[in-house]
PDB file of N, CA and C in Angstrom:
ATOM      1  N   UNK A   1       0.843  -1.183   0.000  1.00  0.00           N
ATOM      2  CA  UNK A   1       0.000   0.000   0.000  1.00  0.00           C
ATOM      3  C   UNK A   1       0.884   1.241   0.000  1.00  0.00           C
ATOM      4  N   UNK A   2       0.217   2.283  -0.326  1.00  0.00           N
ATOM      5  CA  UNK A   2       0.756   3.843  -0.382  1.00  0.00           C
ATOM      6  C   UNK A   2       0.393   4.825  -0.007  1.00  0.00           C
ATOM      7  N   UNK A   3       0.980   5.694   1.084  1.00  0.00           N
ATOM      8  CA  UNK A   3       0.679   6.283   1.907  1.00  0.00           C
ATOM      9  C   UNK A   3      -0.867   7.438   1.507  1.00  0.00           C
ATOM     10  N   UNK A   4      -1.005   7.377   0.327  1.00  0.00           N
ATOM     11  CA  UNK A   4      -2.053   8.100  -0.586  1.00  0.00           C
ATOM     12  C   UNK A   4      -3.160   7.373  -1.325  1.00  0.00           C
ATOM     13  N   UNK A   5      -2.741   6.155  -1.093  1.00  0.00           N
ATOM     14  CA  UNK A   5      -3.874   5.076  -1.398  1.00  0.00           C
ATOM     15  C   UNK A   5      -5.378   5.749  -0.750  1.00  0.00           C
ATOM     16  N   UNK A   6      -6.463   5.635  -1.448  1.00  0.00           N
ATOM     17  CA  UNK A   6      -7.679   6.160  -1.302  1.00  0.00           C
ATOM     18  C   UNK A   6      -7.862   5.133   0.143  1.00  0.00           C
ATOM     19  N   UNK A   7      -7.877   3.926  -0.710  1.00  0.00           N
ATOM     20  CA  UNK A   7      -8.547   2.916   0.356  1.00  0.00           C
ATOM     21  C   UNK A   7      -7.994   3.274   2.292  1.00  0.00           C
ATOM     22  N   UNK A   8      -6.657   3.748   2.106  1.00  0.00           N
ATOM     23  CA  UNK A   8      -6.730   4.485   3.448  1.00  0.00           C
ATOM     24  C   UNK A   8      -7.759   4.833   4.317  1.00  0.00           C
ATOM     25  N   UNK A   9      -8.579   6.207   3.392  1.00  0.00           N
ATOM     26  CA  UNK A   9      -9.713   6.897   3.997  1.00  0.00           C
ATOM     27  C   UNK A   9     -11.030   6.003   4.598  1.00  0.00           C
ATOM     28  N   UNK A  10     -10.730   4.760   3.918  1.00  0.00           N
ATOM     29  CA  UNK A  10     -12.315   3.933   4.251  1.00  0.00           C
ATOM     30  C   UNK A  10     -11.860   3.080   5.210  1.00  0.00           C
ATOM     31  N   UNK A  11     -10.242   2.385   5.482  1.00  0.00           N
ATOM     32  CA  UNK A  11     -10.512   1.459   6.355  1.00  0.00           C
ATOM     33  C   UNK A  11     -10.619   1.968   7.601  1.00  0.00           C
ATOM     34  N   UNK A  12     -11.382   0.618   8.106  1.00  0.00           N
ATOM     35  CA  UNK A  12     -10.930   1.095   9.925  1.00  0.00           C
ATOM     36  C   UNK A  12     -10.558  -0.422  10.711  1.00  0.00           C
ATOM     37  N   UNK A  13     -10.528   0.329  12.042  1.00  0.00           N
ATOM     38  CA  UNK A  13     -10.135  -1.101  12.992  1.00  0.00           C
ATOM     39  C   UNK A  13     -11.488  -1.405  13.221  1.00  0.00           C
ATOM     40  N   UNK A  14     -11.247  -3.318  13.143  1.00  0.00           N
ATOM     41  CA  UNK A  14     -12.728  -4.128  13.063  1.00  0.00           C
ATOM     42  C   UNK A  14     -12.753  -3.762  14.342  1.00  0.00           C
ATOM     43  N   UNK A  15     -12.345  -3.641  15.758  1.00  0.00           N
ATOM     44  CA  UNK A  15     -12.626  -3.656  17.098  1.00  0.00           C
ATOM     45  C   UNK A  15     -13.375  -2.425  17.185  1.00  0.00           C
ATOM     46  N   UNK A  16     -12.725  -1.141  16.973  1.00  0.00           N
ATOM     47  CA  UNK A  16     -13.442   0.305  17.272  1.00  0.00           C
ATOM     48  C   UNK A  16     -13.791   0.767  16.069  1.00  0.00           C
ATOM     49  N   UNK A  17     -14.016   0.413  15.315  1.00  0.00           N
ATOM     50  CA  UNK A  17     -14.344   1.009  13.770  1.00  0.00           C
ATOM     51  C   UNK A  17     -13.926   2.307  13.297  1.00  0.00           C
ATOM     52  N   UNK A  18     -12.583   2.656  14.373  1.00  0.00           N
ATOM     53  CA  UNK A  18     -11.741   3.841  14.120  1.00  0.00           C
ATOM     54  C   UNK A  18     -10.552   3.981  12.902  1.00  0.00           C
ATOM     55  N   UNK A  19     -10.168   4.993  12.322  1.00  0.00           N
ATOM     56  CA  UNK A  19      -8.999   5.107  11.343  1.00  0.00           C
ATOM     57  C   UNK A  19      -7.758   4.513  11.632  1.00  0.00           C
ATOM     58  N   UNK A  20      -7.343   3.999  10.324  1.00  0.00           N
ATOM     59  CA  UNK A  20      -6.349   3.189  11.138  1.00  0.00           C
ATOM     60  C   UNK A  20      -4.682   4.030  10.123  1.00  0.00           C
ATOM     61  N   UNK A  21      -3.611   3.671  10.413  1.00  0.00           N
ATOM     62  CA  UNK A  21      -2.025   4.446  10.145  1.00  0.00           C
ATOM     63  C   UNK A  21      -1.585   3.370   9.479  1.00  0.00           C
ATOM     64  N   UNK A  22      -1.249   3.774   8.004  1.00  0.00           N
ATOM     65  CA  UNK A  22      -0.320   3.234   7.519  1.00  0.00           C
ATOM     66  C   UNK A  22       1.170   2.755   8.241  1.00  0.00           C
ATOM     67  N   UNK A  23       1.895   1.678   8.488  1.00  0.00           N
ATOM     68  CA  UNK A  23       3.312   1.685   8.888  1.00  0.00           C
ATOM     69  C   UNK A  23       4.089   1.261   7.848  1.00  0.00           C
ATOM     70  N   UNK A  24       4.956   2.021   7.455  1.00  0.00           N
ATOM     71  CA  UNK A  24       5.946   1.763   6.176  1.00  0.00           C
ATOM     72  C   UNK A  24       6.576   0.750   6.837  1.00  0.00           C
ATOM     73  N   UNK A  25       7.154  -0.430   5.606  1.00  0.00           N
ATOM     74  CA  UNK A  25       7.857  -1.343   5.996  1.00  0.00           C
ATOM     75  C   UNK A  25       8.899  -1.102   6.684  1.00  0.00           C
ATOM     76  N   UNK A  26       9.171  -1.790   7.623  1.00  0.00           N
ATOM     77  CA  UNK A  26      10.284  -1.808   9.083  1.00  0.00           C
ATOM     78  C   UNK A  26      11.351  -2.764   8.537  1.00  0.00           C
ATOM     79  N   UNK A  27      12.830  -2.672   9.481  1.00  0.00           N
ATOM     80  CA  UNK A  27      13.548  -3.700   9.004  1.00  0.00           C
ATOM     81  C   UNK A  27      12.998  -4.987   8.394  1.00  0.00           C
ATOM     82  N   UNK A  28      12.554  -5.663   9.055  1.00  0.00           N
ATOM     83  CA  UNK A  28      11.679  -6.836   8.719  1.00  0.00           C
ATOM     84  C   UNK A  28      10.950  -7.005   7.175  1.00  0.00           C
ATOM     85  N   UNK A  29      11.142  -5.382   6.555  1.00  0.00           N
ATOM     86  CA  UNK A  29      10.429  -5.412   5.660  1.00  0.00           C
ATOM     87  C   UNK A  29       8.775  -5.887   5.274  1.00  0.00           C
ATOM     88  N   UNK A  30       8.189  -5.749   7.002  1.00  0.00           N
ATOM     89  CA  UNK A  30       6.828  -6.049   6.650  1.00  0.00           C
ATOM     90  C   UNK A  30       5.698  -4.511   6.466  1.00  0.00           C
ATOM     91  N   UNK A  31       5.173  -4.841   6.097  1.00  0.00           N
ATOM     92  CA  UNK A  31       3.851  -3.590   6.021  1.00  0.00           C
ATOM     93  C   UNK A  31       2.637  -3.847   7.321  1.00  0.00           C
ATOM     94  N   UNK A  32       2.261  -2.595   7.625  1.00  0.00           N
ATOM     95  CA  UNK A  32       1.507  -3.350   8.704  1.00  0.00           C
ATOM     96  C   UNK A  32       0.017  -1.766   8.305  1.00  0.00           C
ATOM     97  N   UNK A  33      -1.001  -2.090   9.544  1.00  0.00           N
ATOM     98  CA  UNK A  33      -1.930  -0.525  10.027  1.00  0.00           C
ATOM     99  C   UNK A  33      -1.866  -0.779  10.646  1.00  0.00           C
ATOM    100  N   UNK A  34      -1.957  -0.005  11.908  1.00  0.00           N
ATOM    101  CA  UNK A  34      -1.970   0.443  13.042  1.00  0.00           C
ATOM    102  C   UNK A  34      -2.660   1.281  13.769  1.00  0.00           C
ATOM    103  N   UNK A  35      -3.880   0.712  15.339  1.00  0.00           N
ATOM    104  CA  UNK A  35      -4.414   1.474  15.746  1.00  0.00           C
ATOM    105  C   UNK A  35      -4.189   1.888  17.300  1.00  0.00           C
ATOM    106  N   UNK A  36      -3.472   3.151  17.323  1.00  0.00           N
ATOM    107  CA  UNK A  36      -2.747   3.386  18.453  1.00  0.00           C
ATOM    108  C   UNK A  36      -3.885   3.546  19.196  1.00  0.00           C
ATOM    109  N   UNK A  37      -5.238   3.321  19.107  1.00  0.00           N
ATOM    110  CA  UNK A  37      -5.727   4.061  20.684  1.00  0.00           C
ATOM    111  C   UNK A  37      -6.655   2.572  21.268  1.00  0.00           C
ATOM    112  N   UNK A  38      -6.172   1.540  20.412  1.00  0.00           N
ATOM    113  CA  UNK A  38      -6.157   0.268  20.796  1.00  0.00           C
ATOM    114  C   UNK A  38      -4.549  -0.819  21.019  1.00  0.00           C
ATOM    115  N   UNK A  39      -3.795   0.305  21.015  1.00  0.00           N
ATOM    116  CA  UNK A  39      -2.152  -0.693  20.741  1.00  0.00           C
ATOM    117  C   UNK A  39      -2.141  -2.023  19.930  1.00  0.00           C
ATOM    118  N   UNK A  40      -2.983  -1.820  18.502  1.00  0.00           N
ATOM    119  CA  UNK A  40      -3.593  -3.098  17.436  1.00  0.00           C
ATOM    120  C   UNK A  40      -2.477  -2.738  16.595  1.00  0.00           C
ATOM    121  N   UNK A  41      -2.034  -4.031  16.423  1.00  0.00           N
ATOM    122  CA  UNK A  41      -1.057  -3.821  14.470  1.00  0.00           C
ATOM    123  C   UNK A  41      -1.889  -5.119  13.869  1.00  0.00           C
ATOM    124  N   UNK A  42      -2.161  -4.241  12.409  1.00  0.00           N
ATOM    125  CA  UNK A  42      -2.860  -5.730  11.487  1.00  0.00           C
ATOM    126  C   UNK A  42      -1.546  -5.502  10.198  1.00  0.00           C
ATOM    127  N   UNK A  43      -1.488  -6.972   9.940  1.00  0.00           N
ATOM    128  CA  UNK A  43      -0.432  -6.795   8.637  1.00  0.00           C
ATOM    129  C   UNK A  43      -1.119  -6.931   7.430  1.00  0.00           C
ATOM    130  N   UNK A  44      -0.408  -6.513   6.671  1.00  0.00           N
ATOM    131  CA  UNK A  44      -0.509  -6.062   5.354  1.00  0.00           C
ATOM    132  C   UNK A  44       0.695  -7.239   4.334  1.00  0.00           C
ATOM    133  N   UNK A  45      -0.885  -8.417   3.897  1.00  0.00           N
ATOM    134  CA  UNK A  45       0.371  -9.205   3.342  1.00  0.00           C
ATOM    135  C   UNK A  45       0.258  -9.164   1.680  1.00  0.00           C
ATOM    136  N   UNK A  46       1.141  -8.963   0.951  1.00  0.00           N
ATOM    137  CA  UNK A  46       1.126  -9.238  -0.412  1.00  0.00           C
ATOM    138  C   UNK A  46      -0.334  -7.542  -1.011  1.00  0.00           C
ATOM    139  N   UNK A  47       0.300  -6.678   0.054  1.00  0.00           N
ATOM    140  CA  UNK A  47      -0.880  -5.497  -0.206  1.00  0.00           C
ATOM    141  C   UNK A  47      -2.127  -5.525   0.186  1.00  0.00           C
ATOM    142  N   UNK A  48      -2.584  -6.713   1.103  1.00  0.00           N
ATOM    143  CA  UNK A  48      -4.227  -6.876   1.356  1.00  0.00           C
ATOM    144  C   UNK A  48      -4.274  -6.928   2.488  1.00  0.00           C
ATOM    145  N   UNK A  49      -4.300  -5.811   3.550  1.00  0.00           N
ATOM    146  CA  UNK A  49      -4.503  -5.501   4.782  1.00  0.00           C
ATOM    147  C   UNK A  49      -5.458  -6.777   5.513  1.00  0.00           C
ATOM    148  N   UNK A  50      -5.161  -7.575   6.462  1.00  0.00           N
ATOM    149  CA  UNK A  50      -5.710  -8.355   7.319  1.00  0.00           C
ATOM    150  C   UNK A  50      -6.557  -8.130   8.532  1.00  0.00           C
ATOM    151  N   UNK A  51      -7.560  -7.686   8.169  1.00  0.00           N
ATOM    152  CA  UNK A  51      -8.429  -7.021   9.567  1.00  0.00           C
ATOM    153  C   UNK A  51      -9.191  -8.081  10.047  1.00  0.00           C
ATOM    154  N   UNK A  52      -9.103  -9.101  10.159  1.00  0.00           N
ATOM    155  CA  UNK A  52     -10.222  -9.696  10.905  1.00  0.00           C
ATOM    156  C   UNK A  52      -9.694  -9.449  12.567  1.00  0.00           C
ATOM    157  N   UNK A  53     -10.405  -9.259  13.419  1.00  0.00           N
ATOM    158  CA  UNK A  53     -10.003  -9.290  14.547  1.00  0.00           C
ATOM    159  C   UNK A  53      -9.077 -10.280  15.347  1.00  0.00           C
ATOM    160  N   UNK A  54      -8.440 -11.552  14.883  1.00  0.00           N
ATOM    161  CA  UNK A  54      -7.874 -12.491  15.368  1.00  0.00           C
ATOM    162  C   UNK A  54      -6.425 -12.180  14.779  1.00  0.00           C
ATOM    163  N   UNK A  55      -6.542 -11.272  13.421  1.00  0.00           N
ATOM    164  CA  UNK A  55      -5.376 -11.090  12.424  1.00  0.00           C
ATOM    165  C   UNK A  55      -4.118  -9.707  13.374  1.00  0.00           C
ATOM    166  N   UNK A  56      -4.908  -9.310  14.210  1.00  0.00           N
ATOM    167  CA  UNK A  56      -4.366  -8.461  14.836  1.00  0.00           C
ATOM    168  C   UNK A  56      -3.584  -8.329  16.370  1.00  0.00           C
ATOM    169  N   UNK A  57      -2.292  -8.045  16.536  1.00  0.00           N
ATOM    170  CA  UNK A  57      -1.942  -8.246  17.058  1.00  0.00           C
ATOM    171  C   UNK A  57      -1.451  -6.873  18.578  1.00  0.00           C
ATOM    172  N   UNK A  58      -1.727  -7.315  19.770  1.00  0.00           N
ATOM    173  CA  UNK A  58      -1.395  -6.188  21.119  1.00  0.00           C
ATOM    174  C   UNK A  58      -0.236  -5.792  20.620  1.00  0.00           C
ATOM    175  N   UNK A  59       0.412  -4.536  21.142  1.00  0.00           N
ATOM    176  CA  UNK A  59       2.122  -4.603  21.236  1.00  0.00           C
ATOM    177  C   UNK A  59       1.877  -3.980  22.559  1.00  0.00           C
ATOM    178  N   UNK A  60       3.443  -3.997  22.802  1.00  0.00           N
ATOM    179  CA  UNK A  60       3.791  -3.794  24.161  1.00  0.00           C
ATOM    180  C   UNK A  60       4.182  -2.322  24.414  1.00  0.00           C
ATOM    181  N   UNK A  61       3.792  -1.472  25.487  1.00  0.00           N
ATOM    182  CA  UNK A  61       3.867  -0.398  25.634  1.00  0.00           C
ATOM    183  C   UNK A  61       5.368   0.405  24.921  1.00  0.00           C
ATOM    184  N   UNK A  62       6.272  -0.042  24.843  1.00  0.00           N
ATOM    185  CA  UNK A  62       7.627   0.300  24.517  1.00  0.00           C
ATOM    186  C   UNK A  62       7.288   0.826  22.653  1.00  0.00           C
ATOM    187  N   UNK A  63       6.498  -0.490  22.798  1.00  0.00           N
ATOM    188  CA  UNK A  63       7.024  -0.768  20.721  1.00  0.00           C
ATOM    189  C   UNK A  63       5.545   0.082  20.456  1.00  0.00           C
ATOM    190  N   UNK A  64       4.692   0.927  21.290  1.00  0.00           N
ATOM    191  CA  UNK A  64       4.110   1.480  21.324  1.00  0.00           C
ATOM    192  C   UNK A  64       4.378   3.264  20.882  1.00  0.00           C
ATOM    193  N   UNK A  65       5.479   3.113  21.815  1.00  0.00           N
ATOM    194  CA  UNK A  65       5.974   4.794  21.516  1.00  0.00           C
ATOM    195  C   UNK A  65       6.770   4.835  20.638  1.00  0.00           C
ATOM    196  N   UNK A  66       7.442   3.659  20.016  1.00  0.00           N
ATOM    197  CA  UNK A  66       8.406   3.961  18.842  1.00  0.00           C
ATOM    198  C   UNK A  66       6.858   3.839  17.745  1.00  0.00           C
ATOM    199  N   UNK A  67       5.812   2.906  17.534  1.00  0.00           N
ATOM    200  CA  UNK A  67       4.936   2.756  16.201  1.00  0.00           C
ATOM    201  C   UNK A  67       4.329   4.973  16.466  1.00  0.00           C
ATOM    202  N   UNK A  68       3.998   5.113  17.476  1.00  0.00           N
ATOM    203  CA  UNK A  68       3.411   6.684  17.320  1.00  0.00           C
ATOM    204  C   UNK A  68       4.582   7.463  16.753  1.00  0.00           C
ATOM    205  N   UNK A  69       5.804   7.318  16.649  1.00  0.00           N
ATOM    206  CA  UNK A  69       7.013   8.053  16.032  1.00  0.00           C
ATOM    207  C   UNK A  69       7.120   8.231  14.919  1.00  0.00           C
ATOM    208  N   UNK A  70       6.976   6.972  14.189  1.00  0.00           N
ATOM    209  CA  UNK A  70       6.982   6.437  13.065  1.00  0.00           C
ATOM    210  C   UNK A  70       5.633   6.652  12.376  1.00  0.00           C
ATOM    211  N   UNK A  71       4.520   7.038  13.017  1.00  0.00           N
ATOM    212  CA  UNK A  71       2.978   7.463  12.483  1.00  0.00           C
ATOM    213  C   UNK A  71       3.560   8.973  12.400  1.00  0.00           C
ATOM    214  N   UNK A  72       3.524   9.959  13.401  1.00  0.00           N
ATOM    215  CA  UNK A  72       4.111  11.143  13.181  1.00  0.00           C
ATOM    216  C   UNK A  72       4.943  11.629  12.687  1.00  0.00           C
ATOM    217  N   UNK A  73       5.977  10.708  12.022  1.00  0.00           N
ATOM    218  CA  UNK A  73       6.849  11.245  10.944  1.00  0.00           C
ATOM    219  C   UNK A  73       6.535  11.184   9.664  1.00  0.00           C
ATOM    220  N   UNK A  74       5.812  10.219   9.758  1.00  0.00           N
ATOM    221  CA  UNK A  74       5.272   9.297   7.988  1.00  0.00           C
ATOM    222  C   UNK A  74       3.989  10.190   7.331  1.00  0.00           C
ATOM    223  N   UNK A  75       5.137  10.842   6.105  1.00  0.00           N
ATOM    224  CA  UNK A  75       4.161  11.655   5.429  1.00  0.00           C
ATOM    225  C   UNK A  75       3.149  11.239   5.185  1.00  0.00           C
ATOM    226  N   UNK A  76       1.807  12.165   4.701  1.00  0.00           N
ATOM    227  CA  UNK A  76       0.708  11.423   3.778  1.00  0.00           C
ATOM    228  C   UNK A  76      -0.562  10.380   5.478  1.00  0.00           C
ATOM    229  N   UNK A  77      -0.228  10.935   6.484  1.00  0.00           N
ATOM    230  CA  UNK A  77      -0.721  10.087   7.511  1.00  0.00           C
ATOM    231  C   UNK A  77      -1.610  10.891   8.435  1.00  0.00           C
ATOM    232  N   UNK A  78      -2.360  10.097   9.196  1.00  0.00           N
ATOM    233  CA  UNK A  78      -3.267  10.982   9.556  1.00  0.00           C
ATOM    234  C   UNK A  78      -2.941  11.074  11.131  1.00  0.00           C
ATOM    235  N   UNK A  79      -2.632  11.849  11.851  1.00  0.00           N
ATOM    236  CA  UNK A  79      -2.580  12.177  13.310  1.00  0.00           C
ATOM    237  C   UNK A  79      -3.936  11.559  14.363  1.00  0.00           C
TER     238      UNK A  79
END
């Protein structure tokens, strides 16, 4: 996906049906969204975002304040 991709504007998180943050691929080279006001990452495999609610994964408060860093730097993103 691309940070300007339309489909952005429509998805949301299946839990809160809130907007969710692109995360540019990380070392790992994976793609993920991200909903910080649930600490949710869903991945993004082969470009087709995985939202079912089981597809999504907690993170831990730490890897929390580095994913909001990485939302606030990443052009094209929504605060």
């Amino acid at each position: 996906m691309k940070p300007d991709d339309p489909l952005l504007r429509i998805l949301a998180c299946p839990l809160d049906k809130g907007p969710l943050h692109l995360l540019a691929p990380d070392d790992d080279g994976e793609e993920a969204l991200y909903n910080p006001r649930l600490r949710r990452r869903y991945p993004v495999v082969d470009g087709i975002p995985q939202l079912l609610p089981s597809s999504g994964e907690q993170v831990a408060e730490e890897e929390h304040e580095t994913l909001l860093t990485r939302v606030a730097g990443a052009p094209g993103t929504r605060p």
